[in-house]
N, C-alpha and C. Protein backbone atom coordinates (compact mmCIF):
# COMPACT_ATOMS: atom_id res chain seq x y z
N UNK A 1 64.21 -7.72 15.01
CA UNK A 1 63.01 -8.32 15.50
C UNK A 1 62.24 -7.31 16.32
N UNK A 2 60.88 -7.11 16.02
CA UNK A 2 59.68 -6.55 16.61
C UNK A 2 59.68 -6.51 18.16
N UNK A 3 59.37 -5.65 19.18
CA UNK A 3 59.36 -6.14 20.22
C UNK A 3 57.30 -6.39 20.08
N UNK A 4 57.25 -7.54 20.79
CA UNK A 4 55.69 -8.41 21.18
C UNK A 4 54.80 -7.08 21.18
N UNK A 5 54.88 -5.83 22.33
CA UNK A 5 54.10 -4.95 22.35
C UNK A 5 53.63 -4.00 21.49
N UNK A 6 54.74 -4.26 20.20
CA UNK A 6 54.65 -3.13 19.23
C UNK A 6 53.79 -3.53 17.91
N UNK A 7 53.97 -5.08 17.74
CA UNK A 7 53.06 -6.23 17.37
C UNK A 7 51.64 -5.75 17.79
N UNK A 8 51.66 -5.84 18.85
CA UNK A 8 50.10 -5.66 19.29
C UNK A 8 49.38 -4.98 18.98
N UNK A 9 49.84 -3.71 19.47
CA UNK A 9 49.47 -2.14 19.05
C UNK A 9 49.14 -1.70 17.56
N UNK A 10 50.32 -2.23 16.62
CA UNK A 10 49.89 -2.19 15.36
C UNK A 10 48.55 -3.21 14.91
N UNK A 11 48.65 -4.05 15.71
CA UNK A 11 47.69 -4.63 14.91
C UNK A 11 46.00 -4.55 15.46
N UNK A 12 45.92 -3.39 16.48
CA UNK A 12 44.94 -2.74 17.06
C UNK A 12 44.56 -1.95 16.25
N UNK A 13 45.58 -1.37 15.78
CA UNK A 13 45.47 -0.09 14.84
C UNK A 13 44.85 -0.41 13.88
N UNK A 14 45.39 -1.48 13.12
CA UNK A 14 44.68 -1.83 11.94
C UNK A 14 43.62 -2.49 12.08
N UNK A 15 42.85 -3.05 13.17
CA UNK A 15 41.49 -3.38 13.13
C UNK A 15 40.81 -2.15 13.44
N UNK A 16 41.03 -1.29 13.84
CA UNK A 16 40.58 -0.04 14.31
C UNK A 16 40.15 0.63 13.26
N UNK A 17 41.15 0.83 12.39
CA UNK A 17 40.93 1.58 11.44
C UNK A 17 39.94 0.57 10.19
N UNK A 18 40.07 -0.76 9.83
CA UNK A 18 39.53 -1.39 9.26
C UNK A 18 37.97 -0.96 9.69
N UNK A 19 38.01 -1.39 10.96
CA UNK A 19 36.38 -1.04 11.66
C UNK A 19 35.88 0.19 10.91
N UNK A 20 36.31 1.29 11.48
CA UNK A 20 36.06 2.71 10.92
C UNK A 20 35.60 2.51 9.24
N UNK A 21 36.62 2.41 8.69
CA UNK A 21 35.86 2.55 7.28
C UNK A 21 34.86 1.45 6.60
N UNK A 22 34.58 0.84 7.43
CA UNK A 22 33.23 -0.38 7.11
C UNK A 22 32.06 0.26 7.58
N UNK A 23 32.02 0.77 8.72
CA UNK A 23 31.04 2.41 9.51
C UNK A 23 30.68 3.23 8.34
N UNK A 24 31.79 3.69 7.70
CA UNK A 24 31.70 4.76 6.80
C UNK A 24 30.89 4.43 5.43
N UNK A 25 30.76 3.28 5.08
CA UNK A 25 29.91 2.43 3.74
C UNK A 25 28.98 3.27 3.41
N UNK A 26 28.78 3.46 1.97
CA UNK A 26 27.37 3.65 1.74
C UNK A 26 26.75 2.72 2.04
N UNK A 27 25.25 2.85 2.42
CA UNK A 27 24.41 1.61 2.93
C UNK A 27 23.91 0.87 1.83
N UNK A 28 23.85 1.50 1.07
CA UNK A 28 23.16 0.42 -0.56
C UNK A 28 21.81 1.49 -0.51
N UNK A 29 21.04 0.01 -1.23
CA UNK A 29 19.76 0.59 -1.68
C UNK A 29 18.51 0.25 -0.48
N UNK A 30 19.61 0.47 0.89
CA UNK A 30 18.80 0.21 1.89
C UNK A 30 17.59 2.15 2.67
N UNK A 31 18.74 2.87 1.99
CA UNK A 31 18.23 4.29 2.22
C UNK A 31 16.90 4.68 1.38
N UNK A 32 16.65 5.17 2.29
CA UNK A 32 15.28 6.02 1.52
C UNK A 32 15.41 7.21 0.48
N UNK A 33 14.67 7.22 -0.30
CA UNK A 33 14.75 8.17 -1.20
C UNK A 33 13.50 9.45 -1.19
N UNK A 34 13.47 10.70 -0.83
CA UNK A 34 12.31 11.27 -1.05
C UNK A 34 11.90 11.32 -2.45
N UNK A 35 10.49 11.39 -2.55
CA UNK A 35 9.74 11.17 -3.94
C UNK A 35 9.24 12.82 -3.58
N UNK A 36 9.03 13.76 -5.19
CA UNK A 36 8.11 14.72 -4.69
C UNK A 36 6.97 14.04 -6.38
N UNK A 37 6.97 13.43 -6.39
CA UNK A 37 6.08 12.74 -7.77
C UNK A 37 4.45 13.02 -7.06
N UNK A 38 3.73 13.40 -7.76
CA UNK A 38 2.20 13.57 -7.12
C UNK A 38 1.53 12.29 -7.74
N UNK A 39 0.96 11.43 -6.56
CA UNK A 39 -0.01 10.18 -6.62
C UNK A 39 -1.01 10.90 -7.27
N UNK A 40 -1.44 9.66 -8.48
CA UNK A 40 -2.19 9.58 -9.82
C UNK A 40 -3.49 10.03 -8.51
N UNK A 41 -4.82 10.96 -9.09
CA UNK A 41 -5.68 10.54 -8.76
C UNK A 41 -6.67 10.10 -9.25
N UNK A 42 -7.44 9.12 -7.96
CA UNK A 42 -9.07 7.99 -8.76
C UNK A 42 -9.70 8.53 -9.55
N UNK A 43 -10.20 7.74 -10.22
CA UNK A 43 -11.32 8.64 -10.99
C UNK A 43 -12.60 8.13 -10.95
N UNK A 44 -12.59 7.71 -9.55
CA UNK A 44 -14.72 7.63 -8.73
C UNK A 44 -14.19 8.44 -7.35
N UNK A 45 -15.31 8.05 -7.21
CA UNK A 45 -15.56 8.85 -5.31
C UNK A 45 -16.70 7.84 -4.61
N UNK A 46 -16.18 7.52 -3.64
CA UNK A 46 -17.24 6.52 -2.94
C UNK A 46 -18.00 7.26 -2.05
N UNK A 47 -19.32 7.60 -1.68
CA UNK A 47 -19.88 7.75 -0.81
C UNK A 47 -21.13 7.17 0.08
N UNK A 48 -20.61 7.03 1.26
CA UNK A 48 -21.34 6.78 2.13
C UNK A 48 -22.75 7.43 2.87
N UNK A 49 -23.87 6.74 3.13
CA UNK A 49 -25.12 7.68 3.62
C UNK A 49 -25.46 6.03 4.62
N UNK A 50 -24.90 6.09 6.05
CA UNK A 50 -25.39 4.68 6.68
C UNK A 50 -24.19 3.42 6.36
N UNK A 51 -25.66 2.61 5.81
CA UNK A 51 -25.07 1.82 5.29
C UNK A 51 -25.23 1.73 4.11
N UNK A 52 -25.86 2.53 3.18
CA UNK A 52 -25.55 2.63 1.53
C UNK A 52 -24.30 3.52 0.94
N UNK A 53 -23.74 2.54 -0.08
CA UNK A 53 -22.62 3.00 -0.28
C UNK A 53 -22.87 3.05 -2.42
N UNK A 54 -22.71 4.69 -2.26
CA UNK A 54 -22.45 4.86 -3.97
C UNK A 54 -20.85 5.40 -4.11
N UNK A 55 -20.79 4.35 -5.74
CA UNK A 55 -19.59 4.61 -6.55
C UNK A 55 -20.12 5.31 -7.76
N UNK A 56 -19.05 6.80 -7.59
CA UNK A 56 -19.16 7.42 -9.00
C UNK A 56 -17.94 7.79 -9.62
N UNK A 57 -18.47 7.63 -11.07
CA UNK A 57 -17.17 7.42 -11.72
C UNK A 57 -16.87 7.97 -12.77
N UNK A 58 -15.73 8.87 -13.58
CA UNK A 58 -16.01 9.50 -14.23
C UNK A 58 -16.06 8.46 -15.68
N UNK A 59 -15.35 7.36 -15.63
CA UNK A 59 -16.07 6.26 -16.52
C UNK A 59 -16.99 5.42 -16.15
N UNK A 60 -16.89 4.52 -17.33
CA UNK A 60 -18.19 3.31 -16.68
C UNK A 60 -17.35 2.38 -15.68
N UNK A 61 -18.15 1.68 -15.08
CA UNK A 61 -17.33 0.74 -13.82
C UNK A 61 -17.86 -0.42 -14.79
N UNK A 62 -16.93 -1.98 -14.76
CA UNK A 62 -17.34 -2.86 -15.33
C UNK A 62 -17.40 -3.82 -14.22
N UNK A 63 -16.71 -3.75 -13.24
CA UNK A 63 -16.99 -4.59 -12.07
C UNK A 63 -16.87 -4.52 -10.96
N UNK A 64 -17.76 -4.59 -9.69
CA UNK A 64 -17.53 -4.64 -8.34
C UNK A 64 -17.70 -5.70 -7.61
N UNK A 65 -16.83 -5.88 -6.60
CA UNK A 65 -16.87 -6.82 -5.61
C UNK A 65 -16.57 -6.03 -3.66
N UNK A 66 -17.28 -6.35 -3.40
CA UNK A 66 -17.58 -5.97 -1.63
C UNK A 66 -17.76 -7.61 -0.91
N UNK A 67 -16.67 -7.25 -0.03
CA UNK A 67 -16.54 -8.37 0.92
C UNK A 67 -16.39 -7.76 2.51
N UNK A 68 -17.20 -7.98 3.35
CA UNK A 68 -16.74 -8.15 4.61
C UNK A 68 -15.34 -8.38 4.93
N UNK A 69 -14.93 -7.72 5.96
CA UNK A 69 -13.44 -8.19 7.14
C UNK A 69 -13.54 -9.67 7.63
N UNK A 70 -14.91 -10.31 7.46
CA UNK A 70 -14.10 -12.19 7.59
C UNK A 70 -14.02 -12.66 6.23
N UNK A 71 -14.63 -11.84 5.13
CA UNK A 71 -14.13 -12.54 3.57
C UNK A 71 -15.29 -12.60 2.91
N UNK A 72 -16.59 -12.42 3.74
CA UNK A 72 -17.47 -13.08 2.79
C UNK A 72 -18.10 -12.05 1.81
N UNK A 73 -18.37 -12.41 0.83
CA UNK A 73 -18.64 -11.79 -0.12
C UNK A 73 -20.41 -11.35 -0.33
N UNK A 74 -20.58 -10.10 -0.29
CA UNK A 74 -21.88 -9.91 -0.54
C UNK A 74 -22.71 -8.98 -1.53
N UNK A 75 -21.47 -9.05 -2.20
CA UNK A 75 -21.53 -8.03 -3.70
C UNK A 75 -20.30 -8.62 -4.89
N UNK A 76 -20.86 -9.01 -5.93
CA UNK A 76 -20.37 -9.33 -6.66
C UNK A 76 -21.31 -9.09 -7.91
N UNK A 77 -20.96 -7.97 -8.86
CA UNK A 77 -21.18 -7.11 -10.15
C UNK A 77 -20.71 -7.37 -10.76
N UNK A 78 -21.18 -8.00 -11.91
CA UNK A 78 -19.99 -8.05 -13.21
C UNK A 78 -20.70 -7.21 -14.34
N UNK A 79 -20.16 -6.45 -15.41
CA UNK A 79 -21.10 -6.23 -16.54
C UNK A 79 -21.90 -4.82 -15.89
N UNK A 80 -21.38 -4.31 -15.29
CA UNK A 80 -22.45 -3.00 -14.97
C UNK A 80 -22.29 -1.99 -15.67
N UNK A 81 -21.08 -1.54 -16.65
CA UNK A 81 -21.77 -0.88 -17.86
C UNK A 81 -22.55 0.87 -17.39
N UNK A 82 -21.70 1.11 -16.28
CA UNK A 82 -22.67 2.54 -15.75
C UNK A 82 -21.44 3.34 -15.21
N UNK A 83 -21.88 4.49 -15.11
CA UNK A 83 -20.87 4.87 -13.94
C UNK A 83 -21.26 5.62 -12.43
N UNK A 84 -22.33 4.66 -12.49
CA UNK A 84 -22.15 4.69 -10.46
C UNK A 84 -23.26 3.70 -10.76
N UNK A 85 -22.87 2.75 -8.80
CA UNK A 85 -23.46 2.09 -8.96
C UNK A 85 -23.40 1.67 -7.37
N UNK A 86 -24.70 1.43 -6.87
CA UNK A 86 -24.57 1.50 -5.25
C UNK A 86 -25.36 0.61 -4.89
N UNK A 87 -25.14 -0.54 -2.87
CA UNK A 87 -25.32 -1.09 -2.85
C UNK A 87 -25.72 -0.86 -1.38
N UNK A 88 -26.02 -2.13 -0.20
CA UNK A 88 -26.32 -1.90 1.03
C UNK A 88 -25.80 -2.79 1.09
N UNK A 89 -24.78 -2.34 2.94
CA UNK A 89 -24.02 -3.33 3.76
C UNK A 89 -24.47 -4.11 4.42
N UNK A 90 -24.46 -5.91 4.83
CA UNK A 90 -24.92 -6.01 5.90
C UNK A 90 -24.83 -5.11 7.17
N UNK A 91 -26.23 -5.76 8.03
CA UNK A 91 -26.04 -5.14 9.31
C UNK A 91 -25.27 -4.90 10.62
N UNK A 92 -24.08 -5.95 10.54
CA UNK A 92 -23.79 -5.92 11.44
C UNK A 92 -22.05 -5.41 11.23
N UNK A 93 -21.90 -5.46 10.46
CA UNK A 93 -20.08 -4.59 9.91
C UNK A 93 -19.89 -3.60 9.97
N UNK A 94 -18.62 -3.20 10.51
CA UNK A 94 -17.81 -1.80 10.42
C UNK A 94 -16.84 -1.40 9.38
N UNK A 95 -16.60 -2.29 8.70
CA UNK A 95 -15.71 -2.33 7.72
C UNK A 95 -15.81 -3.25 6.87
N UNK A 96 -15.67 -2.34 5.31
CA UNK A 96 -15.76 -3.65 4.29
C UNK A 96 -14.69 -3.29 3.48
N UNK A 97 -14.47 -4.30 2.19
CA UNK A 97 -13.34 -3.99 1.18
C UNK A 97 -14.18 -3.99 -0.14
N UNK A 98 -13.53 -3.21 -1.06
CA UNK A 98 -14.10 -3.21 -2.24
C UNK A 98 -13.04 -3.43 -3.82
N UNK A 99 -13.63 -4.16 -4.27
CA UNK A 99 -13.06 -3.81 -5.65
C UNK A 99 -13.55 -3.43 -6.52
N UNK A 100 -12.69 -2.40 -7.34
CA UNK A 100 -13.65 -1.90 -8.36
C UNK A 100 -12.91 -1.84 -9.42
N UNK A 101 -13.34 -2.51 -10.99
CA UNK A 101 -12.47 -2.37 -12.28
C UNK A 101 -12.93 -1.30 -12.97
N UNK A 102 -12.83 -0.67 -13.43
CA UNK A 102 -13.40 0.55 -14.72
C UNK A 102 -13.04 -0.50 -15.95
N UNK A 103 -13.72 0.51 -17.22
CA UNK A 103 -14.20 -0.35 -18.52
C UNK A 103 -12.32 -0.22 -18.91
N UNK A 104 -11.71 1.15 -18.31
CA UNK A 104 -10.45 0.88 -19.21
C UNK A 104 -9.69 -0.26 -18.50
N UNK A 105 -10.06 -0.98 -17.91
CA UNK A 105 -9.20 -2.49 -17.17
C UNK A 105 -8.51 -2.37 -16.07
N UNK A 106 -8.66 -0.89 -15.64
CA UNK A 106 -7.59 -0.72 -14.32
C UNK A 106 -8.09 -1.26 -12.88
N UNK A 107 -7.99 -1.90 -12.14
CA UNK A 107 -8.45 -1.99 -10.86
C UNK A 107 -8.16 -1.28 -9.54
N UNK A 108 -9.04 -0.67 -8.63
CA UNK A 108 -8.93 -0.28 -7.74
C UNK A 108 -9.50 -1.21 -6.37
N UNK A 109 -8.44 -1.02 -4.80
CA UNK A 109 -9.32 -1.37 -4.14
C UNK A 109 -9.17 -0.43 -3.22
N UNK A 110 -10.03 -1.13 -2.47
CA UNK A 110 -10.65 0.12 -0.85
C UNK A 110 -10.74 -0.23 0.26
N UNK A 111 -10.80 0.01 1.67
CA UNK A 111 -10.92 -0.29 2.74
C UNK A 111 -11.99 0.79 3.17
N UNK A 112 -13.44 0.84 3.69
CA UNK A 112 -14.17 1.42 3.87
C UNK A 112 -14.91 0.88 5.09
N UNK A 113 -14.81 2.30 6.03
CA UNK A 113 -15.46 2.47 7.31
C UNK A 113 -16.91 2.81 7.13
N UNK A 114 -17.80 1.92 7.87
CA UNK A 114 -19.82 2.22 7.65
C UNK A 114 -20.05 2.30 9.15
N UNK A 115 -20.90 2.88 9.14
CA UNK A 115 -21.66 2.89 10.73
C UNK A 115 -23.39 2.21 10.59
């Protein structure tokens, strides 16, 4: 028979060591992975002069939409068939959002700073 203290000890040991190699886990698919892949680039360029804002594109654009930061909408293009195509912000915004489809169906959007 065991003496009580030797009981103990072993069985310190073995949570001890249990502990340890649960520490040691791979984490899963919680780690990050570096990417060196180069992000596709747009194929318009938005520019700003104020508050007029042109889209150019190296295709045609088939649709835009510009909404204000509370939602409201004050551009909505369908069918434009060009490739640029420009508009004026209300007066009183610092920021608007945009969407823009090209004729090949892809959509882009934007977050754009106006003064």
């Amino acid at each position: 028979m065991t003496c009580p203290a030797i009981r103990k000890i072993m069985a310190m040991a073995a949570i001890t060591l249990f502990a340890n190699l649960s520490f040691a886990q791979d984490p899963g698919p919680k780690t990050r992975t570096i990417t060196t892949e180069k992000k596709e680039s747009k194929p318009y360029r938005i520019l700003t002069n104020g508050k007029k804002i042109t889209i150019q594109s190296s295709k045609d654009i088939n649709y835009v939409i510009a909404w204000t930061a509370s939602g409201h909408r004050f551009v909505e293009q369908t069918d434009v068939e060009a490739p640029s195509f420009y508009f004026t912000v209300p007066a009183n915004e610092k920021f608007i959002f945009m969407m823009i489809e090209l004729k090949m169906g892809k959509r882009y959007t934007e977050k754009i700073g106006v003064q």
